[in-house]
PDB file of N, CA and C in Angstrom:
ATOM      1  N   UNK A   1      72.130   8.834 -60.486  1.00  0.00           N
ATOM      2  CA  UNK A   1      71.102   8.091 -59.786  1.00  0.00           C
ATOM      3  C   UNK A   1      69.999   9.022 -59.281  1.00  0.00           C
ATOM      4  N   UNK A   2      70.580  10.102 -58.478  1.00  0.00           N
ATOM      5  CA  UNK A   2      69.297  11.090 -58.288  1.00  0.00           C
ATOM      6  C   UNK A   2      69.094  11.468 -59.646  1.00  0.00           C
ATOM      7  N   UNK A   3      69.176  12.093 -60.183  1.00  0.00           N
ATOM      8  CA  UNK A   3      68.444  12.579 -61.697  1.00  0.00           C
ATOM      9  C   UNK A   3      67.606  11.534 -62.361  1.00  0.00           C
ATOM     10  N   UNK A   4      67.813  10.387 -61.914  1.00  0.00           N
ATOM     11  CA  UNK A   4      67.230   9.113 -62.579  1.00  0.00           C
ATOM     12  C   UNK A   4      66.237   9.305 -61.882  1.00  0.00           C
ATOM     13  N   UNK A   5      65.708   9.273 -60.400  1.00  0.00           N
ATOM     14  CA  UNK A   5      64.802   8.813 -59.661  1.00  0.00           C
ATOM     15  C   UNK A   5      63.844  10.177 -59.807  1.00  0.00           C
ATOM     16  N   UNK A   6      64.585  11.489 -59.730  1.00  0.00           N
ATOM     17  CA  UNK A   6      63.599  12.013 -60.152  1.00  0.00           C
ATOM     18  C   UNK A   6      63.144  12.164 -61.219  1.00  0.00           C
ATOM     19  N   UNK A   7      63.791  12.462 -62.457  1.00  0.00           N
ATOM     20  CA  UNK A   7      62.850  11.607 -63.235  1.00  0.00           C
ATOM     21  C   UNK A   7      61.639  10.852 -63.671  1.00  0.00           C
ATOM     22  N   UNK A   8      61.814   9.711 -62.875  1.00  0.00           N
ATOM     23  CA  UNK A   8      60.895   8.586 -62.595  1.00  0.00           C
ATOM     24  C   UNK A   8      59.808   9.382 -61.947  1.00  0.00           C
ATOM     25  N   UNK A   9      59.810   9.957 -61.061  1.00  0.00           N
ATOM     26  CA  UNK A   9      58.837  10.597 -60.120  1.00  0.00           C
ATOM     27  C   UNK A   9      57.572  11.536 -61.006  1.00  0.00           C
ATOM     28  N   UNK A  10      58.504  12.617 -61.920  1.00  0.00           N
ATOM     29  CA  UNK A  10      57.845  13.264 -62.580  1.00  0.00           C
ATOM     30  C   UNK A  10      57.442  12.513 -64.084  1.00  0.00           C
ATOM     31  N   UNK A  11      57.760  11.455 -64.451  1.00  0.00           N
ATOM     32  CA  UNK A  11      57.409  10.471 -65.208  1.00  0.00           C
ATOM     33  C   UNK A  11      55.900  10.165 -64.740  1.00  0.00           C
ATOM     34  N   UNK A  12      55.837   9.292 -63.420  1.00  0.00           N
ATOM     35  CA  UNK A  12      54.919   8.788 -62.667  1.00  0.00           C
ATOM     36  C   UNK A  12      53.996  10.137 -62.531  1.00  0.00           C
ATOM     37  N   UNK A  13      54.302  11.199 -62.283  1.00  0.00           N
ATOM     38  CA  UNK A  13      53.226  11.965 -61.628  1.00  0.00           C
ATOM     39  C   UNK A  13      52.622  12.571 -63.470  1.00  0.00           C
ATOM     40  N   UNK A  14      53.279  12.596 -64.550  1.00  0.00           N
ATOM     41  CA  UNK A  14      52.506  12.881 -65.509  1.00  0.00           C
ATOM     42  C   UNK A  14      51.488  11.660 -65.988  1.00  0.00           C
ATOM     43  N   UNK A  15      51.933  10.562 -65.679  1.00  0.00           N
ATOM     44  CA  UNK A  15      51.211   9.538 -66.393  1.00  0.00           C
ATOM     45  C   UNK A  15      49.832   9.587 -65.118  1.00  0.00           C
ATOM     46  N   UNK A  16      49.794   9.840 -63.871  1.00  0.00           N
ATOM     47  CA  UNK A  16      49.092   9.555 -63.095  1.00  0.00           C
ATOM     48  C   UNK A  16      48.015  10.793 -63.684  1.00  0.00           C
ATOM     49  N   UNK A  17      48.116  12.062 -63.997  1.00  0.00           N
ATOM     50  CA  UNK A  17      48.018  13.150 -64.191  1.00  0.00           C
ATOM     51  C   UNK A  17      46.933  12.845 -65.761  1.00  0.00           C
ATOM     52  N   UNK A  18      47.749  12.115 -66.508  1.00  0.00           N
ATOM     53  CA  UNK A  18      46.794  11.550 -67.930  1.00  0.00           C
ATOM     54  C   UNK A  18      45.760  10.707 -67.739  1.00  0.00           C
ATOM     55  N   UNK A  19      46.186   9.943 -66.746  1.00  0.00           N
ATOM     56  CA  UNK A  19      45.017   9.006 -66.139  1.00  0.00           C
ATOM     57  C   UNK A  19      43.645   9.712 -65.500  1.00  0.00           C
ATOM     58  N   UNK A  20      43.587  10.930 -64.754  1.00  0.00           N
ATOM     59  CA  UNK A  20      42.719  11.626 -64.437  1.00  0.00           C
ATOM     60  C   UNK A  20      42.339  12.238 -65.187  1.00  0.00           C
ATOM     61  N   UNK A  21      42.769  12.705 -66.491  1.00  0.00           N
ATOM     62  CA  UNK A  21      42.017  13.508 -67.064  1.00  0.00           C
ATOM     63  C   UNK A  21      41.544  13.096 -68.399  1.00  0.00           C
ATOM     64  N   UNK A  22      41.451  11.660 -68.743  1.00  0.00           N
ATOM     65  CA  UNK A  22      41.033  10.954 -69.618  1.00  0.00           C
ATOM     66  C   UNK A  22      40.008  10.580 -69.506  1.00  0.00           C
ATOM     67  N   UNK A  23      38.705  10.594 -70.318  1.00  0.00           N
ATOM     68  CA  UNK A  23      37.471  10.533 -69.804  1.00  0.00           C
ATOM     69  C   UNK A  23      36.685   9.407 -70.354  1.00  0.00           C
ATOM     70  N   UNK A  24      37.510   7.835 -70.768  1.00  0.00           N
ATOM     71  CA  UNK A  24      37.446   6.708 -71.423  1.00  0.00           C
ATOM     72  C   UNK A  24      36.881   5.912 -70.041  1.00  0.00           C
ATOM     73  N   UNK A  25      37.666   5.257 -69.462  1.00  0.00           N
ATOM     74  CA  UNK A  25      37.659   4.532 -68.506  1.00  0.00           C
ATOM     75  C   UNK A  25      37.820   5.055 -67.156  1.00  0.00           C
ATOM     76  N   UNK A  26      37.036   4.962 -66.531  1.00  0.00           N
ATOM     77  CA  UNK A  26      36.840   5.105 -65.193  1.00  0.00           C
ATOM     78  C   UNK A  26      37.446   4.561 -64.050  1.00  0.00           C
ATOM     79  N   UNK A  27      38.043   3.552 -64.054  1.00  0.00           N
ATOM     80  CA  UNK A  27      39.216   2.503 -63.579  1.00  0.00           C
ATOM     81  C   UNK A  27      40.641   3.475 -63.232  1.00  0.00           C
ATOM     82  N   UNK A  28      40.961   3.913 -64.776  1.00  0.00           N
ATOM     83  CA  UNK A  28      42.096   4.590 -65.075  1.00  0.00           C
ATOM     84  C   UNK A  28      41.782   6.280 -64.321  1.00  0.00           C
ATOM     85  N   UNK A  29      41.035   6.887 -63.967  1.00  0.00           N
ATOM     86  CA  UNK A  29      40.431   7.773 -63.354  1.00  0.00           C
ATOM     87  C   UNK A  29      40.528   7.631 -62.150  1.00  0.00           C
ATOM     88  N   UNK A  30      40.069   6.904 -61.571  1.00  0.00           N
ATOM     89  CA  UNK A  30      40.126   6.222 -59.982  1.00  0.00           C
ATOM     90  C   UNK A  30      41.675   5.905 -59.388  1.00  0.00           C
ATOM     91  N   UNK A  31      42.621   5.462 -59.968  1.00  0.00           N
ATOM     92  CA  UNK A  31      43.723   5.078 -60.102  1.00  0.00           C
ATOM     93  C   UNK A  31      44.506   6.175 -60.329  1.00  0.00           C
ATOM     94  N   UNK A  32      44.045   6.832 -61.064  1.00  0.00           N
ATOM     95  CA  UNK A  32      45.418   7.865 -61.058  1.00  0.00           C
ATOM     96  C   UNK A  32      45.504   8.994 -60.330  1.00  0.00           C
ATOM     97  N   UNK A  33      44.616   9.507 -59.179  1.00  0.00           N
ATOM     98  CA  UNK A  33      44.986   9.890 -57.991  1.00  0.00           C
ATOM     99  C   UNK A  33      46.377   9.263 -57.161  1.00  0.00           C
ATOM    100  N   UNK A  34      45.705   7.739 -57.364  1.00  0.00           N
ATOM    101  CA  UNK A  34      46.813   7.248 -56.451  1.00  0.00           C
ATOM    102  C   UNK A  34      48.199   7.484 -56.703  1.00  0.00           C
ATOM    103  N   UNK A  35      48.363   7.425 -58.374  1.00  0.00           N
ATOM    104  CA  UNK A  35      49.500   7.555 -59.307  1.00  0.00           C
ATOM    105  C   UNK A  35      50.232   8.383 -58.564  1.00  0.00           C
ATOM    106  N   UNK A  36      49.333   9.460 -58.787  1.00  0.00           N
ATOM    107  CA  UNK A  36      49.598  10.568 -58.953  1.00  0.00           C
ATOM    108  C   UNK A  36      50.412  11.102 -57.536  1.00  0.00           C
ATOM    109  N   UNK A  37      50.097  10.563 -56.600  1.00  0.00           N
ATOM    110  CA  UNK A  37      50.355  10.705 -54.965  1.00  0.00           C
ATOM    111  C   UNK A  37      51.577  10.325 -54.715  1.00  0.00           C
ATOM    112  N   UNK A  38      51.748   9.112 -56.005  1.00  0.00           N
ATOM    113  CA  UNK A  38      52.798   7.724 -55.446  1.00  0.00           C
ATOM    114  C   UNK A  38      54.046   8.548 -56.426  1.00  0.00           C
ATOM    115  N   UNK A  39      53.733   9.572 -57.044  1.00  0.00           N
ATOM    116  CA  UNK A  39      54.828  10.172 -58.035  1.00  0.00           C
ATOM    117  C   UNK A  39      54.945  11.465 -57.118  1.00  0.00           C
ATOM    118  N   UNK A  40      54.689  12.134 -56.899  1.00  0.00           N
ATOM    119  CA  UNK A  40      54.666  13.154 -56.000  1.00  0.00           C
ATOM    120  C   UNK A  40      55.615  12.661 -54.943  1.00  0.00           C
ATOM    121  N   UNK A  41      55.495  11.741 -54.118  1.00  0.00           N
ATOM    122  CA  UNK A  41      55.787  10.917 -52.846  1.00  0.00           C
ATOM    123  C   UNK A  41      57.374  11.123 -53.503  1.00  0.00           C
ATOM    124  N   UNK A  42      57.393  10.226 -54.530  1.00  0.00           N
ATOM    125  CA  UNK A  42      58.253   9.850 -54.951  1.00  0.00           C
ATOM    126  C   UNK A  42      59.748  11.099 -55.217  1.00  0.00           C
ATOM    127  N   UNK A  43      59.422  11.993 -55.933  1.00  0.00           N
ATOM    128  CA  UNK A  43      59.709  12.878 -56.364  1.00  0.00           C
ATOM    129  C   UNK A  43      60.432  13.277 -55.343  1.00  0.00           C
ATOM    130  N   UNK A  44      59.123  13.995 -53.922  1.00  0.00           N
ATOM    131  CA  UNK A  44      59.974  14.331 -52.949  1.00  0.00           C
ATOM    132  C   UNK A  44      61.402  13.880 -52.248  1.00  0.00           C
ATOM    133  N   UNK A  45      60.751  12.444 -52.364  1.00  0.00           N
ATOM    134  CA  UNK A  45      61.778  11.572 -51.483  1.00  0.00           C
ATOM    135  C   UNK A  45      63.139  11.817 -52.644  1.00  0.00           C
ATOM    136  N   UNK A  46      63.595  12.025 -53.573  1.00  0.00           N
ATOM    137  CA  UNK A  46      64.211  11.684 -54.852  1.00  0.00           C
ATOM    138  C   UNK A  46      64.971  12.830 -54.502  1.00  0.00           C
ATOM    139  N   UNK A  47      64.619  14.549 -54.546  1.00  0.00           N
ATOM    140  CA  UNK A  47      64.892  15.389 -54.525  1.00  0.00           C
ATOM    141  C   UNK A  47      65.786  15.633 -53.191  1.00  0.00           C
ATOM    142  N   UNK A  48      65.515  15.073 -51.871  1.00  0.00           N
ATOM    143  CA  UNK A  48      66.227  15.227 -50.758  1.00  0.00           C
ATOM    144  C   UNK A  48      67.434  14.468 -50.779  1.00  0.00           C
ATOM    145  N   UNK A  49      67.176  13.790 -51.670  1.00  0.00           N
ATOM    146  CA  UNK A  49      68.695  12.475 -51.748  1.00  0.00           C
ATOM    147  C   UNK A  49      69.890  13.109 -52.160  1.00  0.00           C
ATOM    148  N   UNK A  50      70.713  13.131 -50.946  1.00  0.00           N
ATOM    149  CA  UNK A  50      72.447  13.590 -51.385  1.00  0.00           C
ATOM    150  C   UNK A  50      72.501  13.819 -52.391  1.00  0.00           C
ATOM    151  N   UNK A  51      73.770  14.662 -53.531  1.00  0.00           N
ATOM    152  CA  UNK A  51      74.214  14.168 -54.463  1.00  0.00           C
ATOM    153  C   UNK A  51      75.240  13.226 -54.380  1.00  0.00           C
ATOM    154  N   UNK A  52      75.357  12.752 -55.539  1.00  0.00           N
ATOM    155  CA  UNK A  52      76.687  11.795 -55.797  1.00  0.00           C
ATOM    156  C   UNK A  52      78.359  12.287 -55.611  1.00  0.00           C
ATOM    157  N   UNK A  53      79.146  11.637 -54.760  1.00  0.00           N
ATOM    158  CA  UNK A  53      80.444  12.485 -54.209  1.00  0.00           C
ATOM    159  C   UNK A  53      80.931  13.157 -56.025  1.00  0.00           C
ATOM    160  N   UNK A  54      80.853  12.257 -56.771  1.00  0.00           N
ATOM    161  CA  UNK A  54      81.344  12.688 -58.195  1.00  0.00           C
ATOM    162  C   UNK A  54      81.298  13.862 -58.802  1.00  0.00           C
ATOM    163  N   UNK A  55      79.465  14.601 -58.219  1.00  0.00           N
ATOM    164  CA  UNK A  55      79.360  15.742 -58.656  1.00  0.00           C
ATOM    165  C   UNK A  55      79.433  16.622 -58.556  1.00  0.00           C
ATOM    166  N   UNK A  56      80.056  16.731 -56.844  1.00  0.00           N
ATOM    167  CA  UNK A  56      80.049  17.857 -56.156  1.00  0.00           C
ATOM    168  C   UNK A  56      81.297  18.465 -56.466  1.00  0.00           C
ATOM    169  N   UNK A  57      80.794  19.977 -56.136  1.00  0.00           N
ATOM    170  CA  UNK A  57      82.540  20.714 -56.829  1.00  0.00           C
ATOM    171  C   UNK A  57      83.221  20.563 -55.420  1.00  0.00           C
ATOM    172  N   UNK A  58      84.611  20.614 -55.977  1.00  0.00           N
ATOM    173  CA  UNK A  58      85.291  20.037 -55.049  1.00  0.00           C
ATOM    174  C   UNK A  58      86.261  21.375 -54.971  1.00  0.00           C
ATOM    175  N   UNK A  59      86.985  22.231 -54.035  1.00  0.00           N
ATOM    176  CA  UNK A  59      87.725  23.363 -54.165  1.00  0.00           C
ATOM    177  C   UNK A  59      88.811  23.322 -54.931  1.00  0.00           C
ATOM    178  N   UNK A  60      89.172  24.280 -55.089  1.00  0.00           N
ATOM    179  CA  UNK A  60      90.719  24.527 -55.813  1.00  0.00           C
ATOM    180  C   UNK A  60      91.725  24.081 -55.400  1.00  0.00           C
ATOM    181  N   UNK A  61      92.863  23.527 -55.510  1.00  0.00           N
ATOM    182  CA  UNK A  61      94.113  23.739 -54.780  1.00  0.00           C
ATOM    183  C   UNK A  61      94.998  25.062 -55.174  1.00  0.00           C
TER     184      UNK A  61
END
């Protein structure tokens, strides 16, 4: 689930990232700042999230 979300984050922050530097539409330019913020945001929040009890090493007996 974390690996998923971040993921998503750096998904979002490349597409936001294509959107700014595409020099077609101006819409898509304007917008992908925001993207770009809302993937970043994202990312962070993604990266602080626990891991899953499953993955953690667990000691020896």
């Amino acid at each position: 689930m974390k690996r998923k979300a971040e993921r998503l984050g750096m998904v979002v922050m490349g597409v936001g990232i294509a959107m700014v530097w595409q020099p077609w539409q101006r819409a898509l330019f304007q917008w992908g700042f925001l993207v770009t913020l809302v993937g970043i945001a994202w990312f962070m929040i993604a990266t602080h999230l626990p891991e899953p009890p499953h993955l953690l090493s667990h000691p020896a007996s």
